[in-house]
Protein backbone atom coordinates (compact mmCIF):
# COMPACT_ATOMS: atom_id res chain seq x y z
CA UNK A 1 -34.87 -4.84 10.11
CA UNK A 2 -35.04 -2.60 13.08
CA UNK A 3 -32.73 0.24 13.52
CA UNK A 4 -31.59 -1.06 16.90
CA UNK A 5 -30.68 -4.45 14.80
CA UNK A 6 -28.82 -2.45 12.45
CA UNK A 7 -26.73 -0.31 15.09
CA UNK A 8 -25.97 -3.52 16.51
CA UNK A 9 -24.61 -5.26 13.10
CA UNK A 10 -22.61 -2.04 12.14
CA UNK A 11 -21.23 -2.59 15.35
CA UNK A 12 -19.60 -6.22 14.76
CA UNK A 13 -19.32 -5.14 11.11
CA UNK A 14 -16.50 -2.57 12.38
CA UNK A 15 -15.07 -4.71 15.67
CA UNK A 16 -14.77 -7.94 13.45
CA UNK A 17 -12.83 -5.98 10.05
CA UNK A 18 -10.87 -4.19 12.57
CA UNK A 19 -9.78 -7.46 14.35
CA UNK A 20 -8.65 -8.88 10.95
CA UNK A 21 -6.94 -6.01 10.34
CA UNK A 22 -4.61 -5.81 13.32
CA UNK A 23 -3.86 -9.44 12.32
CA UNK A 24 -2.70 -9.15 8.82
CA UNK A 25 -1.49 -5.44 8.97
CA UNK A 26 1.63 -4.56 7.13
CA UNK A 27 3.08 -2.56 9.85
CA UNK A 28 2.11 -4.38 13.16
CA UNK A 29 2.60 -7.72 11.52
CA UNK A 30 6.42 -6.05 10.71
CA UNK A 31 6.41 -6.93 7.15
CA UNK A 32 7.63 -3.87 6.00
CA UNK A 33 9.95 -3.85 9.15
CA UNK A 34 9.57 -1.97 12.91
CA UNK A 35 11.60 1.27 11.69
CA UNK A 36 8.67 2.57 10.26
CA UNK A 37 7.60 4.75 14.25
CA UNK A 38 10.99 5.81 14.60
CA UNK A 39 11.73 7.50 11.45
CA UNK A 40 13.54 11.17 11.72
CA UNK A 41 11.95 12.90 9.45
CA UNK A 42 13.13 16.09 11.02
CA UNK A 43 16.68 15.70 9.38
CA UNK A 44 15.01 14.40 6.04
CA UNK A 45 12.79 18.37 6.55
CA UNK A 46 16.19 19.59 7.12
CA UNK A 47 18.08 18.08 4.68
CA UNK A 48 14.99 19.52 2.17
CA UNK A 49 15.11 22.67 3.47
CA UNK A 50 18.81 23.15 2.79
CA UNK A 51 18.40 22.63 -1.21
CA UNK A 52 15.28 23.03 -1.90
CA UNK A 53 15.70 26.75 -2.95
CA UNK A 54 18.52 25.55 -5.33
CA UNK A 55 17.97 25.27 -9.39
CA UNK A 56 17.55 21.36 -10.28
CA UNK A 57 17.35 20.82 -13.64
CA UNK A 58 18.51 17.09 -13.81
CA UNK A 59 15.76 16.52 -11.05
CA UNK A 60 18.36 15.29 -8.44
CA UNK A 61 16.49 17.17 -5.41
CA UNK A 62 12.87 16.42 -6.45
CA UNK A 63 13.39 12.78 -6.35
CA UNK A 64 16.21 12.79 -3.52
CA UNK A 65 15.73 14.78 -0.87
CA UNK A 66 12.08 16.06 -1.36
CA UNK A 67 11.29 12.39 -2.60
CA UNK A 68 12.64 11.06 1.04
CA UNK A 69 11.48 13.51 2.99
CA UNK A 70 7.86 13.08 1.66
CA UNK A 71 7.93 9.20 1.86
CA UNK A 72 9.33 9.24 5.45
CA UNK A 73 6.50 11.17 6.47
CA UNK A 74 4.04 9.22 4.83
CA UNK A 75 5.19 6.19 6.28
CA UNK A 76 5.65 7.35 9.54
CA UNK A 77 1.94 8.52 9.53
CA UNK A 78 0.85 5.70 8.19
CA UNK A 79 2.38 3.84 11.32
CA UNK A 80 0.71 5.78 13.82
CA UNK A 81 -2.88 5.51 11.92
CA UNK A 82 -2.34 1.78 11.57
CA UNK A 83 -2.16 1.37 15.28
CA UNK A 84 -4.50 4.33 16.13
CA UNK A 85 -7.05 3.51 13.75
CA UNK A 86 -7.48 -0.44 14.19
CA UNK A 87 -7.47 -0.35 17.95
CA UNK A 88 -9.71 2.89 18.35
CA UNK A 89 -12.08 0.84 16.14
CA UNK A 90 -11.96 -2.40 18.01
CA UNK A 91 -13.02 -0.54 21.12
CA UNK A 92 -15.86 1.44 18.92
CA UNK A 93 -16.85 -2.30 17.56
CA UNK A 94 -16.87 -3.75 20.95
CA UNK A 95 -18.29 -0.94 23.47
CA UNK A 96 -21.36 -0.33 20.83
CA UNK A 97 -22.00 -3.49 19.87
CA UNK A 98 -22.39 -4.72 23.61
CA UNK A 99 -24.86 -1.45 24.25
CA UNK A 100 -26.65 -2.87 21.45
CA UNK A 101 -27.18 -6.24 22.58
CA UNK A 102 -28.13 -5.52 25.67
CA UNK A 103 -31.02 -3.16 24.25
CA UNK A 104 -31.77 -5.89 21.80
CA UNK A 105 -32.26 -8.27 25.09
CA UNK A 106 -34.68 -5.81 26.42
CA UNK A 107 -32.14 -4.64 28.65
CA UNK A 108 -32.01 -0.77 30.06
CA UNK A 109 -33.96 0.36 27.22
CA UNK A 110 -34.24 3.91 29.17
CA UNK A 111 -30.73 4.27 28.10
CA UNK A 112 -31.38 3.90 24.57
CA UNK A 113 -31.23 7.45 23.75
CA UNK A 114 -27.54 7.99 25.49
CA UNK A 115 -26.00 4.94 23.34
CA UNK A 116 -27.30 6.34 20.23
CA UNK A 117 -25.30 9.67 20.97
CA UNK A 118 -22.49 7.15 21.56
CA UNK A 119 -22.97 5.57 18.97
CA UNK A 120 -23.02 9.02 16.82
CA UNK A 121 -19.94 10.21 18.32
CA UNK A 122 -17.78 7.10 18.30
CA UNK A 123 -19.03 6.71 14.48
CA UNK A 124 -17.84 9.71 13.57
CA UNK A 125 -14.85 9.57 15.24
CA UNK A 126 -13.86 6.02 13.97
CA UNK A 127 -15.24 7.53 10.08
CA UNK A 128 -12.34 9.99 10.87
CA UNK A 129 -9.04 8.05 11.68
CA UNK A 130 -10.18 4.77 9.22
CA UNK A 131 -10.64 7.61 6.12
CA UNK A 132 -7.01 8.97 7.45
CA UNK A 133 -5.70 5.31 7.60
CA UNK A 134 -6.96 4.59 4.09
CA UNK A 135 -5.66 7.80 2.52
CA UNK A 136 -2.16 6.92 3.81
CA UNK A 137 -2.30 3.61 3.04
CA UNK A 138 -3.12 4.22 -0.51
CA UNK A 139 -0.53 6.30 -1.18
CA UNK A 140 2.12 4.61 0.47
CA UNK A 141 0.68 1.59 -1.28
CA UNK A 142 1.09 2.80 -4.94
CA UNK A 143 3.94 5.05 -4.28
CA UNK A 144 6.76 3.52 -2.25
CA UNK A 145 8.90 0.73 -1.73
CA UNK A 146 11.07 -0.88 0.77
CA UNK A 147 13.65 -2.89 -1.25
CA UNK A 148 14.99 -2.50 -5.00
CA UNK A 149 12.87 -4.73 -7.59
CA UNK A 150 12.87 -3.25 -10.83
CA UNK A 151 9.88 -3.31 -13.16
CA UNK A 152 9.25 -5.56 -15.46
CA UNK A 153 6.20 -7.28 -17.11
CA UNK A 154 5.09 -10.16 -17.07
CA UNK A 155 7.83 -11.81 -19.02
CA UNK A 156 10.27 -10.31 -17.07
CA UNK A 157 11.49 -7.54 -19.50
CA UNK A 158 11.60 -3.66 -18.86
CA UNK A 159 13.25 -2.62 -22.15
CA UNK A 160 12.33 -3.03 -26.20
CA UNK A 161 14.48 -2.55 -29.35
CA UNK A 162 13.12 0.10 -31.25
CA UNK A 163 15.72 0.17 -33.14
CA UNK A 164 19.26 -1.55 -34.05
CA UNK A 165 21.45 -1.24 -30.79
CA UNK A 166 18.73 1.15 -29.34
CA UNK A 167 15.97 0.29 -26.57
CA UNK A 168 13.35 1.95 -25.19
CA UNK A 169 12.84 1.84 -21.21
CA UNK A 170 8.82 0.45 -20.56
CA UNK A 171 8.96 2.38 -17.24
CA UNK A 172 10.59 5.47 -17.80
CA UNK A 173 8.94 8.63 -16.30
CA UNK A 174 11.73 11.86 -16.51
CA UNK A 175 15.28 12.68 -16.10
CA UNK A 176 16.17 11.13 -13.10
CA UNK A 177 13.08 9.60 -11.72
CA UNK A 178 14.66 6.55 -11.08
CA UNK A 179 11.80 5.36 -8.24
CA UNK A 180 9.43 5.27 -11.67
CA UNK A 181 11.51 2.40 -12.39
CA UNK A 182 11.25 0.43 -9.29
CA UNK A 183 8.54 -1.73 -8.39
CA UNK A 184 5.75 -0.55 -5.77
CA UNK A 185 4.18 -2.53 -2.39
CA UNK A 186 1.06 -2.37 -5.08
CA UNK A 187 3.22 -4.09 -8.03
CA UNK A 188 4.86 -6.89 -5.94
CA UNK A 189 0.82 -8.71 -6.24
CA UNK A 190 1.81 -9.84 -9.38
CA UNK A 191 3.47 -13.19 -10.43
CA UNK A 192 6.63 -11.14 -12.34
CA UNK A 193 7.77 -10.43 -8.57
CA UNK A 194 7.34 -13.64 -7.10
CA UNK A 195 8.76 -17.44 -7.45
CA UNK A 196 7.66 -18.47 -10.89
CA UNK A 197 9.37 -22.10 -11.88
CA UNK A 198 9.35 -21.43 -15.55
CA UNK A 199 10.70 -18.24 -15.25
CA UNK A 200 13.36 -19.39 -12.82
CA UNK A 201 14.07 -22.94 -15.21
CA UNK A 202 14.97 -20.19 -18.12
CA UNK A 203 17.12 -17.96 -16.51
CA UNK A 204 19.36 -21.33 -15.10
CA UNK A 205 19.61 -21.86 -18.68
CA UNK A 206 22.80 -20.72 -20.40
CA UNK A 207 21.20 -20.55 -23.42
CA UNK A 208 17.68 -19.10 -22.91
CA UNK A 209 16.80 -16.42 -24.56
CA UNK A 210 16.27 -14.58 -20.95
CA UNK A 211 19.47 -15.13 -19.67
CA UNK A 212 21.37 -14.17 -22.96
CA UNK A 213 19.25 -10.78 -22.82
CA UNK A 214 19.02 -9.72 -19.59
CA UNK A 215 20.82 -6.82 -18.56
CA UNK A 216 21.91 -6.07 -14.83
CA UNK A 217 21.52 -2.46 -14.45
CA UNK A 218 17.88 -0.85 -15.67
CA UNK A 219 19.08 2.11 -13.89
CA UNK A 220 20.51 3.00 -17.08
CA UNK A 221 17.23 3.99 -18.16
CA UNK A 222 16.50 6.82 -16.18
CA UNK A 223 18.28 9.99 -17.83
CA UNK A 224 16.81 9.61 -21.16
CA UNK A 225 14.13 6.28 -21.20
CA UNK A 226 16.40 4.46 -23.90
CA UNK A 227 19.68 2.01 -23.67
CA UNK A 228 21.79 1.85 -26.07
CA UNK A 229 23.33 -1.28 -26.58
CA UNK A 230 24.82 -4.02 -29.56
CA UNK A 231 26.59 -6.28 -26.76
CA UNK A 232 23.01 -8.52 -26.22
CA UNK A 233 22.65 -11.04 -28.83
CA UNK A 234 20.36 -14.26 -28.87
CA UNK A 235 20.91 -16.48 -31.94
CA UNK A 236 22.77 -14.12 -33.63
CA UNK A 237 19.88 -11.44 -33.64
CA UNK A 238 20.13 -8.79 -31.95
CA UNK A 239 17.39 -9.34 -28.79
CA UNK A 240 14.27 -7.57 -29.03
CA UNK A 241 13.55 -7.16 -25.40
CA UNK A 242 16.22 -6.56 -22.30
CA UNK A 243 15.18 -8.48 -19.18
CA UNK A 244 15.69 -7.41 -15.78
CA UNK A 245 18.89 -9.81 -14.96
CA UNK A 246 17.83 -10.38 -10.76
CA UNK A 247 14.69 -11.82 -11.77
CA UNK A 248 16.26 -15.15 -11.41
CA UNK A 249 16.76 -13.44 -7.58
CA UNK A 250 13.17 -14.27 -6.68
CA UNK A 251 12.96 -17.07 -4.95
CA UNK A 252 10.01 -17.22 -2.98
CA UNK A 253 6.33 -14.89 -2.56
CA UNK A 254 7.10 -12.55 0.47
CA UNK A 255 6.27 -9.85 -2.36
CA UNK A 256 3.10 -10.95 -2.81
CA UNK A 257 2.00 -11.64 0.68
CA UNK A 258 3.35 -8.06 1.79
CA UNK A 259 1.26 -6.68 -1.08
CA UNK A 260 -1.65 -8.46 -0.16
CA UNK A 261 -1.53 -7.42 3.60
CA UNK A 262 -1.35 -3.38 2.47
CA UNK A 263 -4.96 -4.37 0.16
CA UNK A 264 -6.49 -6.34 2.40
CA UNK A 265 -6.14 -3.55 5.04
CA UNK A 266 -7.27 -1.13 2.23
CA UNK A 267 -10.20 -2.58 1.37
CA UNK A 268 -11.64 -3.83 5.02
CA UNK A 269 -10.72 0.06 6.34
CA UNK A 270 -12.72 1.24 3.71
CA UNK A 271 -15.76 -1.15 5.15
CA UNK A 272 -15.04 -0.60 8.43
CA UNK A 273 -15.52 3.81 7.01
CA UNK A 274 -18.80 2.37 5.54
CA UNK A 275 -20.03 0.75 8.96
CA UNK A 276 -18.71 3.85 10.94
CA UNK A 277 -20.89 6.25 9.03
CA UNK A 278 -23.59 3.19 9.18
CA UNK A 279 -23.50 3.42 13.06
CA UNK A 280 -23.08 7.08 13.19
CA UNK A 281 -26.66 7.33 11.57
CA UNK A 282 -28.43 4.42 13.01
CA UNK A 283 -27.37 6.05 16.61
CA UNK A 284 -28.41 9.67 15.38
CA UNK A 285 -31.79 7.84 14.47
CA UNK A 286 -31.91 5.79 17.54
CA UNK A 287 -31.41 9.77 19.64
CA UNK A 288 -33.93 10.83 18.02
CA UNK A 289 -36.52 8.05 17.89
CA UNK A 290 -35.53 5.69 21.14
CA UNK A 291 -38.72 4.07 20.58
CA UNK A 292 -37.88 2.46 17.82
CA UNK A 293 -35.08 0.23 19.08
């Protein structure tokens, strides 16, 4: 395969994953709602700033105010690079990948040399803003959340009995941490956070052994990882697991389809890096070697 071939396929490579990308993005598509480019993160800085110099032993301004302030700034950057990122590369995609066909069509082949140096300088600019997208992305990704869910497994419970009247929180991180305990965009993939019928036909039973366990605040976890408890009984046992009492709240897969958008963006940025560095060289090579188209 010719390197003039190649230029031109890293080309579409990056113009058709960025095109898929503006379409199912989680910001642009507003599944995670159109707040995100008009957060103030100035008064969540400021509201840092005043406390952050103060002792916190229970943990209140780690995962308060610096918590906020960090995640509004993530998000909000994460906004701009979603935008920045897919449409700089759409234009990178399209501009090179026309130069190339027309050199592939025998077509001003004296300007071969000038569209490889485009080609080096728009892949290493579009290299730049996708690796920035996916960074952001990532961490917002496995770090944040828009709406309450708590955690649970895949039956649906977050606590165990360890002992009688005493149960140990699954998801417990520290003393107050209670975002450890809430489910992230990159936890709402799995079936525990979307419509399952079984799930659903046991909790609108009175007499399941869900329903008759579940317990309706899991916040309670988060000072010391265990609940203490000899209220929950399910045939006159004591249950061995607490269930997260909203479960029977989920009535549809929104989670699942707003998790999916934030991977599939992941994943096709991180192709889109591979064919930006892939055009980057090929148009170095093609400066350097014009010949060789």
């Amino acid at each position: 395969m010719s390197k003039g071939l190649i230029f031109f396929c890293c080309s579409c490579a990056i113009l058709l994953f960025s095109i898929i990308n503006l379409s199912v993005g989680p910001i642009i598509s507003k599944r995670v709602g159109d707040y995100w480019g008009t957060l103030n993160c100035e008064k969540a800085k400021d509201d840092y700033d005043k406390v952050k110099d103060q002792d916190d032993p229970d943990n209140d301004i780690k995962y308060n105010q610096e918590y906020y302030m960090h995640s509004c700034q993530r998000r909000k950057a994460m906004h701009d690079m979603e935008y920045t990122s897919f449409i700089f590369d759409i234009v990178i995609g399209f501009v090179c990948g026309l130069l190339g066909l027309l050199h592939l069509f025998e077509l001003k082949k004296e300007f071969v040399p000038k569209t490889g140096l485009i080609g080096l300088g728009c892949g290493i600019v579009g290299f730049v803003l996708s690796f920035i997208y996916v960074v952001y992305n990532g961490i917002v990704y496995t770090n944040y959340y828009d709406s309450i869910i708590y955690k649970r497994n895949s039956d649906g419970a977050f606590a165990e009995r360890v002992e009688a009247g005493k149960y140990e929180c699954f998801y417990f991180d520290e003393k107050g941490n209670d975002h450890a305990l809430t489910a992230k965009y990159s936890d709402l993939i799995q079936k525990q956070y979307n419509y399952d019928k079984d799930v659903q036909a046991e909790f609108d039973d009175s007499d399941s052994e869900r329903r008759q366990c579940s317990w309706n605040n899991p916040l309670d976890c988060k000072t010391t990882g265990y609940i203490s408890t000899t209220s929950k009984t399910y045939n006159s046992n004591q249950c061995k697991y607490l269930y997260v009492e909203n479960s029977n709240s989920i009535k549809g897969v929104t989670n699942k389809d707003k998790s999916d958008r934030f991977l599939t963006t992941l994943l096709l940025s991180l192709f889109v890096c591979l064919a930006n560095i892939g055009l980057g060289l090929f148009g170095f090579l093609l400066y350097r070697t014009p010949g060789e188209f």
